[in-house]
PDB file of N, CA and C in Angstrom:
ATOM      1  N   UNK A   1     -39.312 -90.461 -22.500  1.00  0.00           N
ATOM      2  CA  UNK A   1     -40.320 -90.903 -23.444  1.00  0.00           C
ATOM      3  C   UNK A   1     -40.572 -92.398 -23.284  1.00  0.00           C
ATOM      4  N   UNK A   2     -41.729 -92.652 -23.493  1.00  0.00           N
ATOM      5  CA  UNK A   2     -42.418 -93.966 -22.934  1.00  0.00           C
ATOM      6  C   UNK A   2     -42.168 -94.702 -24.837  1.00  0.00           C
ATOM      7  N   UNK A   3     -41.297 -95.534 -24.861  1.00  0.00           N
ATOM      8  CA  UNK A   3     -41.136 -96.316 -25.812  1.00  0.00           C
ATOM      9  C   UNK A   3     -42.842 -96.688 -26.654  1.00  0.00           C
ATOM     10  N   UNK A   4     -43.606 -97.292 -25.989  1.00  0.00           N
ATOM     11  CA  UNK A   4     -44.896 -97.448 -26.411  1.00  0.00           C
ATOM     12  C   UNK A   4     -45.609 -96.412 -27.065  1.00  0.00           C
ATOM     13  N   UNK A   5     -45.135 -94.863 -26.962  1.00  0.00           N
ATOM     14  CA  UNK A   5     -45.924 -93.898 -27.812  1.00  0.00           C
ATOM     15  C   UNK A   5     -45.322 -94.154 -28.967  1.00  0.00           C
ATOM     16  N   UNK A   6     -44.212 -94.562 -29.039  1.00  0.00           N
ATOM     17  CA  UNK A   6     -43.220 -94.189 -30.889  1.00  0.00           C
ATOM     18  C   UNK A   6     -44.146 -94.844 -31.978  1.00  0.00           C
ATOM     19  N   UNK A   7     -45.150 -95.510 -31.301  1.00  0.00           N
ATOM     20  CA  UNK A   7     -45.856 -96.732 -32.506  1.00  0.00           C
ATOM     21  C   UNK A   7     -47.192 -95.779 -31.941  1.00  0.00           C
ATOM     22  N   UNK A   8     -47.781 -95.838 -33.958  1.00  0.00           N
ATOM     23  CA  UNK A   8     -49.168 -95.507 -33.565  1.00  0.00           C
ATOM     24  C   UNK A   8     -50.489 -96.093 -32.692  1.00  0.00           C
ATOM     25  N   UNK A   9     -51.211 -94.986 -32.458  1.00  0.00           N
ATOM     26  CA  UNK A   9     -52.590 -95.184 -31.490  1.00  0.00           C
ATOM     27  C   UNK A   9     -53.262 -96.793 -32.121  1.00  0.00           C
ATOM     28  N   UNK A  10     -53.450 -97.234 -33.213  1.00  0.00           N
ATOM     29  CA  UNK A  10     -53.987 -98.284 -33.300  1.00  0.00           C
ATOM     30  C   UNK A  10     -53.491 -99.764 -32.906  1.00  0.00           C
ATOM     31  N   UNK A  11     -52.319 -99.391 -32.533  1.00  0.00           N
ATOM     32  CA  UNK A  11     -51.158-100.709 -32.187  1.00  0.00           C
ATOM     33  C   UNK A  11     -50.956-100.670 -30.936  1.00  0.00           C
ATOM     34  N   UNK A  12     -50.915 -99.110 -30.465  1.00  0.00           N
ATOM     35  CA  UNK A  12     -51.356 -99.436 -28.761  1.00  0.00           C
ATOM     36  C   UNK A  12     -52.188 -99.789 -28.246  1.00  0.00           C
ATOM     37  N   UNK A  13     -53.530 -99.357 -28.931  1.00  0.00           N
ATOM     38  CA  UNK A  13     -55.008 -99.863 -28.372  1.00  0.00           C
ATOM     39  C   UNK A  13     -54.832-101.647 -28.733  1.00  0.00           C
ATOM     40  N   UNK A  14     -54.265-101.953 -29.687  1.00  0.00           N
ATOM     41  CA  UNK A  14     -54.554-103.400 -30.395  1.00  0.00           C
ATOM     42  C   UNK A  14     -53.916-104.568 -28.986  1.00  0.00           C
ATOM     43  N   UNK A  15     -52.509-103.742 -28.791  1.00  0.00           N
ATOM     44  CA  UNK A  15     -51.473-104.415 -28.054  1.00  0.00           C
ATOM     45  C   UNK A  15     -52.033-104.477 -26.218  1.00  0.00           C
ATOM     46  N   UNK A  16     -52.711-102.893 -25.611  1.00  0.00           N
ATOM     47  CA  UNK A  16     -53.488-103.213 -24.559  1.00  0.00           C
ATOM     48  C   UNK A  16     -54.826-103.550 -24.647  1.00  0.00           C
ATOM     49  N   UNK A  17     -55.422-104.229 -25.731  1.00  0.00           N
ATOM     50  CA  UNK A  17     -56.607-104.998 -26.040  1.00  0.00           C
ATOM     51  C   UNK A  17     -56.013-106.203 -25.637  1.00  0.00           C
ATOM     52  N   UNK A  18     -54.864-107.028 -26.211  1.00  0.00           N
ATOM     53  CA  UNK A  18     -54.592-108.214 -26.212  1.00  0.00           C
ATOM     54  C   UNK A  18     -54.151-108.242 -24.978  1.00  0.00           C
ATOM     55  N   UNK A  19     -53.467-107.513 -24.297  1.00  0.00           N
ATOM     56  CA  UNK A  19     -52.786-107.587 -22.606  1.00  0.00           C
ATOM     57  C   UNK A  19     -54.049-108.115 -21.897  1.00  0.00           C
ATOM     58  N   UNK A  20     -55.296-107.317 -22.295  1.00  0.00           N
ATOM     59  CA  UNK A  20     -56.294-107.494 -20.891  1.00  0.00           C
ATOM     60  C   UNK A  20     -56.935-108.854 -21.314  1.00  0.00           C
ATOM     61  N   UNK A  21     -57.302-109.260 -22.746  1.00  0.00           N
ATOM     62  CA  UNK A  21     -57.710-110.511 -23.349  1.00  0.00           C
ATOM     63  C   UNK A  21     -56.791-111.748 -23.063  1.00  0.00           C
ATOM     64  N   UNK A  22     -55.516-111.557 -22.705  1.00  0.00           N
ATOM     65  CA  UNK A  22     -54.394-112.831 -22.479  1.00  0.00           C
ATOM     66  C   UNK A  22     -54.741-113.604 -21.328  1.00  0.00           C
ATOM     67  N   UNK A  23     -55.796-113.213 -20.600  1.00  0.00           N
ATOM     68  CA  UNK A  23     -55.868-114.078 -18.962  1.00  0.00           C
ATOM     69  C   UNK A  23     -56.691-114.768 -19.157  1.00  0.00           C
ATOM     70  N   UNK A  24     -57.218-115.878 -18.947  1.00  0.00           N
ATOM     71  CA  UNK A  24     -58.094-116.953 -18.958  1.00  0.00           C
ATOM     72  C   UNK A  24     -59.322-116.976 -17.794  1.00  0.00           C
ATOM     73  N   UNK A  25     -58.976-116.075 -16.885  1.00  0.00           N
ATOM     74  CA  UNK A  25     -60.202-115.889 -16.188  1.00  0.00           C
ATOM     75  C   UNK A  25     -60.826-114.813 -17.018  1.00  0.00           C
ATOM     76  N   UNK A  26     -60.269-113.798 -17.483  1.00  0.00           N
ATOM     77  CA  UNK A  26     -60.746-112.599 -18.250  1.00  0.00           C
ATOM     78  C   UNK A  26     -61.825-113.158 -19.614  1.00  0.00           C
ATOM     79  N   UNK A  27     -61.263-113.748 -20.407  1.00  0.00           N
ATOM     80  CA  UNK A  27     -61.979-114.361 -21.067  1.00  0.00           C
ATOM     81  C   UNK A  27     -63.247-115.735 -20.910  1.00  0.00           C
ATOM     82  N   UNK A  28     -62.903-116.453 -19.564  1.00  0.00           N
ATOM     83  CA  UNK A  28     -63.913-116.807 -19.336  1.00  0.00           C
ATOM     84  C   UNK A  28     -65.171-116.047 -18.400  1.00  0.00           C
ATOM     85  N   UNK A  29     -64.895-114.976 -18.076  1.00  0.00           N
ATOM     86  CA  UNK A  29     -65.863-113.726 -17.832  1.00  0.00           C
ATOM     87  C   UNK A  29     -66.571-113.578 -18.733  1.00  0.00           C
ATOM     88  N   UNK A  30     -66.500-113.197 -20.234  1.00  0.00           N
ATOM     89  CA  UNK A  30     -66.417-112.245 -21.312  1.00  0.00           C
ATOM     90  C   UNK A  30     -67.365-113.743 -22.097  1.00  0.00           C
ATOM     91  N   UNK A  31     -66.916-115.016 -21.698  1.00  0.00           N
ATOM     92  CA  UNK A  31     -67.556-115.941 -22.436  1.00  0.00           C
ATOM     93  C   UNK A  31     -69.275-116.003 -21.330  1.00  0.00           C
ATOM     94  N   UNK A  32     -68.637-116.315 -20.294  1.00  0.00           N
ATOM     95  CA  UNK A  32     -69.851-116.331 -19.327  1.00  0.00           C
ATOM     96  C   UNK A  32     -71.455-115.388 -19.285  1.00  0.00           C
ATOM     97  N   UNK A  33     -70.706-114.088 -19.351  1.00  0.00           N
ATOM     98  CA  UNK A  33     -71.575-113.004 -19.867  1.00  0.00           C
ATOM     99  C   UNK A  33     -72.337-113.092 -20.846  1.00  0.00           C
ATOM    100  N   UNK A  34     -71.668-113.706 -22.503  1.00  0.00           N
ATOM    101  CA  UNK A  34     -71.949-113.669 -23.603  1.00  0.00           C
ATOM    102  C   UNK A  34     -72.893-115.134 -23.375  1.00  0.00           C
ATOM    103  N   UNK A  35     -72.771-115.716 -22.652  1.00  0.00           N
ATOM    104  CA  UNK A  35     -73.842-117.110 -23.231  1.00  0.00           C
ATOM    105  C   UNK A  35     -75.284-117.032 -21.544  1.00  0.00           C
ATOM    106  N   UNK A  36     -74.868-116.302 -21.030  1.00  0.00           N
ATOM    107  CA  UNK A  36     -76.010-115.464 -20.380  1.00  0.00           C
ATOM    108  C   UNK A  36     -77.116-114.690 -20.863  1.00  0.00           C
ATOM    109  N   UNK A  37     -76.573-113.885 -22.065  1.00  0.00           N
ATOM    110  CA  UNK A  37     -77.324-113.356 -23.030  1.00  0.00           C
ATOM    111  C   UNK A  37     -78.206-112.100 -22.201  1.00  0.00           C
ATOM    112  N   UNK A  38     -77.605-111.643 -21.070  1.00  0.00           N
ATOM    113  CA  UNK A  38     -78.335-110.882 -20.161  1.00  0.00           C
ATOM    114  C   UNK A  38     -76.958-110.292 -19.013  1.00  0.00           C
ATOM    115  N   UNK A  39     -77.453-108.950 -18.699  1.00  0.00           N
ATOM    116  CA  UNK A  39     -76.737-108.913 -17.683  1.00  0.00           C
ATOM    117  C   UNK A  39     -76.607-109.378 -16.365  1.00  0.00           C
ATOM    118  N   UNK A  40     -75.711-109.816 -15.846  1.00  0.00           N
ATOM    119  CA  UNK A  40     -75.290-110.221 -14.510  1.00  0.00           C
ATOM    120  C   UNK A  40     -75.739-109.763 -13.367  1.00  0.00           C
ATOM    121  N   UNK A  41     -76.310-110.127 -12.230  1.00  0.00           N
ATOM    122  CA  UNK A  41     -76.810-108.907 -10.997  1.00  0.00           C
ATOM    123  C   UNK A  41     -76.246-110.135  -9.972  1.00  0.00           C
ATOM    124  N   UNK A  42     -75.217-109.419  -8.875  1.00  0.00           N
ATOM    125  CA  UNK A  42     -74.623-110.274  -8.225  1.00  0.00           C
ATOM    126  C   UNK A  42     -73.206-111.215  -8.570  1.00  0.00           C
ATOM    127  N   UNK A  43     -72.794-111.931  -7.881  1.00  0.00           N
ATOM    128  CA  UNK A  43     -71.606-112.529  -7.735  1.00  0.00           C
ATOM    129  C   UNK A  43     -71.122-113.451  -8.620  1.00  0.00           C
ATOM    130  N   UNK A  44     -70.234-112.806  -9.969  1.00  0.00           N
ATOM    131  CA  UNK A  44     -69.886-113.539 -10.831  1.00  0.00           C
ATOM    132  C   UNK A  44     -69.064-114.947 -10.049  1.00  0.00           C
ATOM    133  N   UNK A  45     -68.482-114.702  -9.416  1.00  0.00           N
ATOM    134  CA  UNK A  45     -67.506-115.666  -8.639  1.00  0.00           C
ATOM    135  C   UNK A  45     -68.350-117.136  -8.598  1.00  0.00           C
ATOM    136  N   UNK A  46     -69.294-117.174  -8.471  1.00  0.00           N
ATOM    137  CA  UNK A  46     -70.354-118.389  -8.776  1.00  0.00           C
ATOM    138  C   UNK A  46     -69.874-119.078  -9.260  1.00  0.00           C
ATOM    139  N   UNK A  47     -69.951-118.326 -10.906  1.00  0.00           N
ATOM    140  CA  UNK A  47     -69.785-119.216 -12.054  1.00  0.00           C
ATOM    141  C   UNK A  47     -68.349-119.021 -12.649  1.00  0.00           C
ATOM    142  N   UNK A  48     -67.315-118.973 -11.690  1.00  0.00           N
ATOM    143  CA  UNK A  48     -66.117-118.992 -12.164  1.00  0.00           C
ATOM    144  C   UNK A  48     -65.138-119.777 -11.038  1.00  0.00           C
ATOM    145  N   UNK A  49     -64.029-120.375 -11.438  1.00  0.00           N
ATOM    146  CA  UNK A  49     -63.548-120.901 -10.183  1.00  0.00           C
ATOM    147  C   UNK A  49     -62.092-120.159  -9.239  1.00  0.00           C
ATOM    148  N   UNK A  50     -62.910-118.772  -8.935  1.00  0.00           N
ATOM    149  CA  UNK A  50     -61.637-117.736  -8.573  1.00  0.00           C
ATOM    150  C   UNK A  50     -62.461-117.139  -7.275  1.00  0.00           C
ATOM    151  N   UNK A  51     -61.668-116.714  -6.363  1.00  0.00           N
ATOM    152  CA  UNK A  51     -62.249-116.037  -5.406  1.00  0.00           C
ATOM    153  C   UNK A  51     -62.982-114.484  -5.849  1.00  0.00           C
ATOM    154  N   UNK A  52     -63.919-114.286  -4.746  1.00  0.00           N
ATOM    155  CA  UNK A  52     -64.359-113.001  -5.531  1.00  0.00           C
ATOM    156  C   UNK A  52     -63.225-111.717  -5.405  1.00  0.00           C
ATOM    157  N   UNK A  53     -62.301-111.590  -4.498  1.00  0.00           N
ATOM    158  CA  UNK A  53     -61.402-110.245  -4.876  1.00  0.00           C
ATOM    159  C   UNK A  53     -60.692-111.165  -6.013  1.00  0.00           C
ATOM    160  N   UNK A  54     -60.359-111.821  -6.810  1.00  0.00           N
ATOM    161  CA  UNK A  54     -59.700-112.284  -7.767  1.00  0.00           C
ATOM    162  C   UNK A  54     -60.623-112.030  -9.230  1.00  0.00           C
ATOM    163  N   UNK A  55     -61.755-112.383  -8.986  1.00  0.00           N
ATOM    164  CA  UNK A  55     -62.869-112.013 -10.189  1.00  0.00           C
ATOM    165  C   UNK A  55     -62.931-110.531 -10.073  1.00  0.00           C
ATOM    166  N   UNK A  56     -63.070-109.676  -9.078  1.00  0.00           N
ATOM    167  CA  UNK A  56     -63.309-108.503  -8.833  1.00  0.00           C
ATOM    168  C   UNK A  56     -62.280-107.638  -9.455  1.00  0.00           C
ATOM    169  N   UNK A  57     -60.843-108.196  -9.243  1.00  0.00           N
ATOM    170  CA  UNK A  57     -59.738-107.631 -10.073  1.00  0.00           C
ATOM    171  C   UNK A  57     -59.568-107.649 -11.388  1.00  0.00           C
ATOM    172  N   UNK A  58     -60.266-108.944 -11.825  1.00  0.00           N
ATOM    173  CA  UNK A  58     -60.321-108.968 -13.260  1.00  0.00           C
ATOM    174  C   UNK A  58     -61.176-108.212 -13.701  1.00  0.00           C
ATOM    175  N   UNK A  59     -62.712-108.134 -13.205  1.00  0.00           N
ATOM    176  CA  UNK A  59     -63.705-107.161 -13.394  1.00  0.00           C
ATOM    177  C   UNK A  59     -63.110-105.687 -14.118  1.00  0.00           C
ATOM    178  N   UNK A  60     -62.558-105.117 -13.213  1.00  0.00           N
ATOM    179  CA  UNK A  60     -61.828-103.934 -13.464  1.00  0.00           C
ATOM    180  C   UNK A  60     -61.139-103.991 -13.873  1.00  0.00           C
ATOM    181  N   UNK A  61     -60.620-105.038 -14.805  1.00  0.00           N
ATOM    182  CA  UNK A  61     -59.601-104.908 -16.115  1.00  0.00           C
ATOM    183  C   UNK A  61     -60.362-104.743 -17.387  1.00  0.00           C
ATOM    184  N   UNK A  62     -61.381-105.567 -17.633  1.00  0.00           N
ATOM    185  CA  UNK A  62     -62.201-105.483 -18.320  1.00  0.00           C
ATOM    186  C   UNK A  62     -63.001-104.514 -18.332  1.00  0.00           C
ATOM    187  N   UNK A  63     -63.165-103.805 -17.414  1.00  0.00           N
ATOM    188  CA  UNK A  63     -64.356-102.378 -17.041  1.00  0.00           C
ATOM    189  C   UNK A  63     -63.203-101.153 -18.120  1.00  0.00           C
ATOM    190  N   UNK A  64     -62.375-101.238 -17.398  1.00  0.00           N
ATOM    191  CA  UNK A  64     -60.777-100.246 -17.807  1.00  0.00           C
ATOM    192  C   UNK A  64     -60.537-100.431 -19.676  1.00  0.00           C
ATOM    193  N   UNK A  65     -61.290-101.538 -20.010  1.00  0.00           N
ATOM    194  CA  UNK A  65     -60.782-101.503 -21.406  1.00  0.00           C
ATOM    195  C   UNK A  65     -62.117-100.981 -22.146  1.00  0.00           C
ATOM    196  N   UNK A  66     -62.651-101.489 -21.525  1.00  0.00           N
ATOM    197  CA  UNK A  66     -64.092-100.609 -21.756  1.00  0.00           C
ATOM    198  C   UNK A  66     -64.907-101.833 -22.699  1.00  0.00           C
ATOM    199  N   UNK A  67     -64.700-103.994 -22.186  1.00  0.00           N
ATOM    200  CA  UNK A  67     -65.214-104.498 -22.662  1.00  0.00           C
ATOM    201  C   UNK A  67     -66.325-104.469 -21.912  1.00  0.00           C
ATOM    202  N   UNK A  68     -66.867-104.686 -20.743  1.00  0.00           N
ATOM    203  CA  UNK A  68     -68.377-104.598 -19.728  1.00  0.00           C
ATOM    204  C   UNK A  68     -68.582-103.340 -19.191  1.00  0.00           C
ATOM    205  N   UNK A  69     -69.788-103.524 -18.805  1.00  0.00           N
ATOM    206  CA  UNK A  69     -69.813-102.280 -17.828  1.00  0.00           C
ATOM    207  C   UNK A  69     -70.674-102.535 -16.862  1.00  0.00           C
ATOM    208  N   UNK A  70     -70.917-102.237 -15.259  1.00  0.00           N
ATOM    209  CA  UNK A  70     -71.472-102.497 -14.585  1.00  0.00           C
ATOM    210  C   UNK A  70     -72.145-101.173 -13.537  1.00  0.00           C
ATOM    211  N   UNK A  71     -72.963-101.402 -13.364  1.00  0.00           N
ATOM    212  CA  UNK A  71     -74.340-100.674 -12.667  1.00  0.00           C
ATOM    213  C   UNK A  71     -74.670-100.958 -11.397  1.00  0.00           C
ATOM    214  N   UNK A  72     -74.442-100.178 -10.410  1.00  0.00           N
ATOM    215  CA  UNK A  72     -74.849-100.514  -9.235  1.00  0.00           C
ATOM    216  C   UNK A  72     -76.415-100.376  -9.261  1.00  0.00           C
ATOM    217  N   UNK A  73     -76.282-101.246  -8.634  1.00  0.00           N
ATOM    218  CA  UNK A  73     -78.309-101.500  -8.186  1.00  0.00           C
ATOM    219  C   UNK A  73     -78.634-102.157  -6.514  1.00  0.00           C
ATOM    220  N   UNK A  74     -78.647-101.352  -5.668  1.00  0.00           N
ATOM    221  CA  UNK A  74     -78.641-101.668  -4.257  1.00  0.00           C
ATOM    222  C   UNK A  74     -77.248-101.919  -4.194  1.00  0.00           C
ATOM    223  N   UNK A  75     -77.437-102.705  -3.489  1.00  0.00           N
ATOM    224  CA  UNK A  75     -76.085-103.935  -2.905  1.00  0.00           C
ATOM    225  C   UNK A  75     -75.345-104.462  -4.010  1.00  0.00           C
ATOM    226  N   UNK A  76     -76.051-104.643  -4.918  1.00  0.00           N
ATOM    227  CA  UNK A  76     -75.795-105.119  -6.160  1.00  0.00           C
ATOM    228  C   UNK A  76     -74.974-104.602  -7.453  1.00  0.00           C
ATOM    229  N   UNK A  77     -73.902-105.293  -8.456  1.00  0.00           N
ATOM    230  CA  UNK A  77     -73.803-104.502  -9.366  1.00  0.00           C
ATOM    231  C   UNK A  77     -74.060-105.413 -10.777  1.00  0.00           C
ATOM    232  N   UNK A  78     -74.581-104.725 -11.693  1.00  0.00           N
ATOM    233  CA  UNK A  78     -75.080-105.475 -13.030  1.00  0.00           C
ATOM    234  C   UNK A  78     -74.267-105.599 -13.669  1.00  0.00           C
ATOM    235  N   UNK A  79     -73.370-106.565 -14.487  1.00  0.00           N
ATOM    236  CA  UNK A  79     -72.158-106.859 -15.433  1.00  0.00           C
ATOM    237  C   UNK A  79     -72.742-106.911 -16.906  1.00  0.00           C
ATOM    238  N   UNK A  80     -72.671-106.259 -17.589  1.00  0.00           N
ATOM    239  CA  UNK A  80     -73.053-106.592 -19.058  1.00  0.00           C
ATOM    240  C   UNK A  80     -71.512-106.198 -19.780  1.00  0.00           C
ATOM    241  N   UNK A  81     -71.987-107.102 -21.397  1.00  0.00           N
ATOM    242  CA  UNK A  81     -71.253-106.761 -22.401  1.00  0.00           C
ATOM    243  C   UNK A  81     -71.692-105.347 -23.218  1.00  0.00           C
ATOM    244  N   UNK A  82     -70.304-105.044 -23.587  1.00  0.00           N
ATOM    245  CA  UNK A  82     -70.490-103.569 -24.255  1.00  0.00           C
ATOM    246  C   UNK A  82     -70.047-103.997 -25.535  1.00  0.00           C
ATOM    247  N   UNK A  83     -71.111-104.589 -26.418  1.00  0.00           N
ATOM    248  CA  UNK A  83     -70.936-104.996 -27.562  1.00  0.00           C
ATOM    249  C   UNK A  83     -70.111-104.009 -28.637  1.00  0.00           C
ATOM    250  N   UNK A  84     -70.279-102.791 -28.500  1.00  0.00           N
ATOM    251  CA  UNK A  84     -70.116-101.556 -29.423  1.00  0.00           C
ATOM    252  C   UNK A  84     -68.395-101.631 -29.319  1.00  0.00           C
ATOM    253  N   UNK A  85     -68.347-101.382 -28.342  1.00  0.00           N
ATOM    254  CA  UNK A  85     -66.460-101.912 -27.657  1.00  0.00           C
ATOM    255  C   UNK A  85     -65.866-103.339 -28.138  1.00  0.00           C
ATOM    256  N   UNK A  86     -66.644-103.988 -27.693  1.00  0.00           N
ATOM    257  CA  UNK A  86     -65.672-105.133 -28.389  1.00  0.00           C
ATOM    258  C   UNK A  86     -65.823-104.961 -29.713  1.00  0.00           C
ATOM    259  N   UNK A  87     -67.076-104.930 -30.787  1.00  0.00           N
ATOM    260  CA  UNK A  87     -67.044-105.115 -32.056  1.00  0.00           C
ATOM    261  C   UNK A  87     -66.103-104.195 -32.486  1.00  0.00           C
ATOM    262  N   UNK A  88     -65.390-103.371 -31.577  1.00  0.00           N
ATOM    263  CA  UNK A  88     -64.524-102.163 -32.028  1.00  0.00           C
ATOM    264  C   UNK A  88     -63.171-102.531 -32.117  1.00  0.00           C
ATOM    265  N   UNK A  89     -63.114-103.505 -30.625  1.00  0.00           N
ATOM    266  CA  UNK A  89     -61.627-104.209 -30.477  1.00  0.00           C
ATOM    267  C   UNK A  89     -61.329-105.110 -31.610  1.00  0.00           C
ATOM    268  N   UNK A  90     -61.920-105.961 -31.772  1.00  0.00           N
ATOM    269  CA  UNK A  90     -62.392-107.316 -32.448  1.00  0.00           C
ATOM    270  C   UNK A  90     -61.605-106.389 -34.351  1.00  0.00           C
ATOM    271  N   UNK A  91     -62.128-105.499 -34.513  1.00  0.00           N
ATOM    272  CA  UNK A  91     -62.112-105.016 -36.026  1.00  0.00           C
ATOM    273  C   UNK A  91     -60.922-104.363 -36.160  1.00  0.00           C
ATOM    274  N   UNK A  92     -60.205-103.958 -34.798  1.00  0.00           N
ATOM    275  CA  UNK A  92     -58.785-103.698 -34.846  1.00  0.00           C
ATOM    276  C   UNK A  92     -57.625-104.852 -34.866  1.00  0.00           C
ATOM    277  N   UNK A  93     -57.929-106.214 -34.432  1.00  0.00           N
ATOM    278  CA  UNK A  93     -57.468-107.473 -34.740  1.00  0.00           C
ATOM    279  C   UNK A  93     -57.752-107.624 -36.182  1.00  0.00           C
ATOM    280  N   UNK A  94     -59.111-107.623 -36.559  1.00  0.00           N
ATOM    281  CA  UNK A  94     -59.369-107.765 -38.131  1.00  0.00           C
ATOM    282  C   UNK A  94     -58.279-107.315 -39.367  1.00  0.00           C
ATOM    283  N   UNK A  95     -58.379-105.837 -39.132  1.00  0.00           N
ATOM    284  CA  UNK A  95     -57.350-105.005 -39.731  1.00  0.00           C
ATOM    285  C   UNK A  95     -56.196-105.114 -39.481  1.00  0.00           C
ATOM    286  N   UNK A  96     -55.788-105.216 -38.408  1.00  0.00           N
ATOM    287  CA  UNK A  96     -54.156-106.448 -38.668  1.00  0.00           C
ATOM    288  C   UNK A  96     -53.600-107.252 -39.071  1.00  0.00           C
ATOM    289  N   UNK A  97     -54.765-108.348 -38.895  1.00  0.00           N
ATOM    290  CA  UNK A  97     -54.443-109.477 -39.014  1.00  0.00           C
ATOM    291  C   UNK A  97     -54.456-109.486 -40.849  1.00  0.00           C
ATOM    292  N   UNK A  98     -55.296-109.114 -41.199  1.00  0.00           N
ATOM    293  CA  UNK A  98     -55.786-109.152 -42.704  1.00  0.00           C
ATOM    294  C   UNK A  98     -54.824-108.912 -43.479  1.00  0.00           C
ATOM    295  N   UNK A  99     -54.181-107.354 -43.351  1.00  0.00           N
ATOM    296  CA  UNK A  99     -52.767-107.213 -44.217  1.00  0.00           C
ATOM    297  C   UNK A  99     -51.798-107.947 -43.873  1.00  0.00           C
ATOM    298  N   UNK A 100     -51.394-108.135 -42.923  1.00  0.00           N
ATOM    299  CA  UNK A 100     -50.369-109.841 -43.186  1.00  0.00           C
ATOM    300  C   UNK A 100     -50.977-110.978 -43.557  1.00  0.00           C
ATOM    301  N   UNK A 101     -51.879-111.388 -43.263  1.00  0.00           N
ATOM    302  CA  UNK A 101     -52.081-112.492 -44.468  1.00  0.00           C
ATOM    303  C   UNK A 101     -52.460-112.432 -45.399  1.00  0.00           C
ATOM    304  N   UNK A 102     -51.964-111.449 -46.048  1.00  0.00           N
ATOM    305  CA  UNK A 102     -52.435-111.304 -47.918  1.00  0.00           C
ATOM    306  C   UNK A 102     -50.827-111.128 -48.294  1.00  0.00           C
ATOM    307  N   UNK A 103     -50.237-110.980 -47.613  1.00  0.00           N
ATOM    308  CA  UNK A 103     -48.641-110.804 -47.964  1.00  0.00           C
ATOM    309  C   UNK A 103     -48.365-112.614 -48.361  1.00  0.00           C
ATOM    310  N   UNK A 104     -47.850-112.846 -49.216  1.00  0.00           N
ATOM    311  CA  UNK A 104     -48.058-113.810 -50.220  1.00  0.00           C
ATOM    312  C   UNK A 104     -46.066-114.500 -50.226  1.00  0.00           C
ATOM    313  N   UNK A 105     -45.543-114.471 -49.095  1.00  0.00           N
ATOM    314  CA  UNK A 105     -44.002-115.051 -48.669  1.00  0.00           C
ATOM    315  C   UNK A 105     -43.710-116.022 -48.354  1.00  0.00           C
ATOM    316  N   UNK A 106     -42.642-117.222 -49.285  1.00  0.00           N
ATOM    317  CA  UNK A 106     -42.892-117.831 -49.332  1.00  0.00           C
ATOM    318  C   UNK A 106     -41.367-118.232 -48.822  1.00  0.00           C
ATOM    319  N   UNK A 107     -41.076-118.561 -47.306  1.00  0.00           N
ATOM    320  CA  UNK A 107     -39.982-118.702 -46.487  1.00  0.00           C
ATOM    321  C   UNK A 107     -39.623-119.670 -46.298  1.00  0.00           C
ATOM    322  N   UNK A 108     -38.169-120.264 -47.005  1.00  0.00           N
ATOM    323  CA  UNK A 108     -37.906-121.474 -46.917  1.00  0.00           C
ATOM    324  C   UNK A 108     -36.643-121.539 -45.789  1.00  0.00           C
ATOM    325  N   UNK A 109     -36.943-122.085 -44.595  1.00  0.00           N
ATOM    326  CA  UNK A 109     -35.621-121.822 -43.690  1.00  0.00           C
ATOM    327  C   UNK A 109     -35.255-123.362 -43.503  1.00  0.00           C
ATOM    328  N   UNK A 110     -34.136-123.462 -43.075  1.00  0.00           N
ATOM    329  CA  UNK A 110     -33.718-124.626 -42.430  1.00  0.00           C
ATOM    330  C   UNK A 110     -33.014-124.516 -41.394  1.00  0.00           C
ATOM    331  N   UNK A 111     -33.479-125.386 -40.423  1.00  0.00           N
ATOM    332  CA  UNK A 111     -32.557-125.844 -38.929  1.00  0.00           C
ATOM    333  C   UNK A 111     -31.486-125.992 -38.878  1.00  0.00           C
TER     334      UNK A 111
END
């Protein structure tokens, strides 16, 4: 038994949400996209400072979580945001985060 099932489906999705969100090229993808305001056609690697099998790997981390999605078109593939997905990820952080900080503990430790 895979230790990671014993905890419910929303803490696994939450916990491999945050795995694929922890990389800094990943998120500057995800920012890049978002202030594009359009999908991508061609070589993100441009506008990032990673080789393209290095962007390409990240690509498909992000494809796998199901934050972009991309479209072949010729030679070409189109990168967009899958808004519906993230606003999905995003509201599973929400709901976490929210019931611990209403927990009202007031921890006095010392060194």
């Amino acid at each position: 038994m895979i230790k990671a099932t014993a905890f419910d489906t929303d803490l696994q999705e939450l916990a491999n949400f945050a795995k694929v969100i922890s990389h800094p090229a990943r998120l500057a993808i995800l920012k890049h996209l978002a202030e594009t305001k359009t999908c991508i056609s061609g070589d993100i690697s441009d506008s990032i400072p990673l080789s393209r099998t290095t962007v390409s790997q990240h690509l498909k981390e992000l494809r796998d979580m199901g934050l972009i999605h991309g479209e072949i078109e010729g030679l070409k593939i189109n990168y967009c945001l899958c808004g519906t997905s993230i606003s999905e990820k995003v509201q599973l952080f929400e709901n976490f985060f929210s019931e611990i900080k209403t927990i009202n503990i007031n921890c006095k430790t010392s060194l």
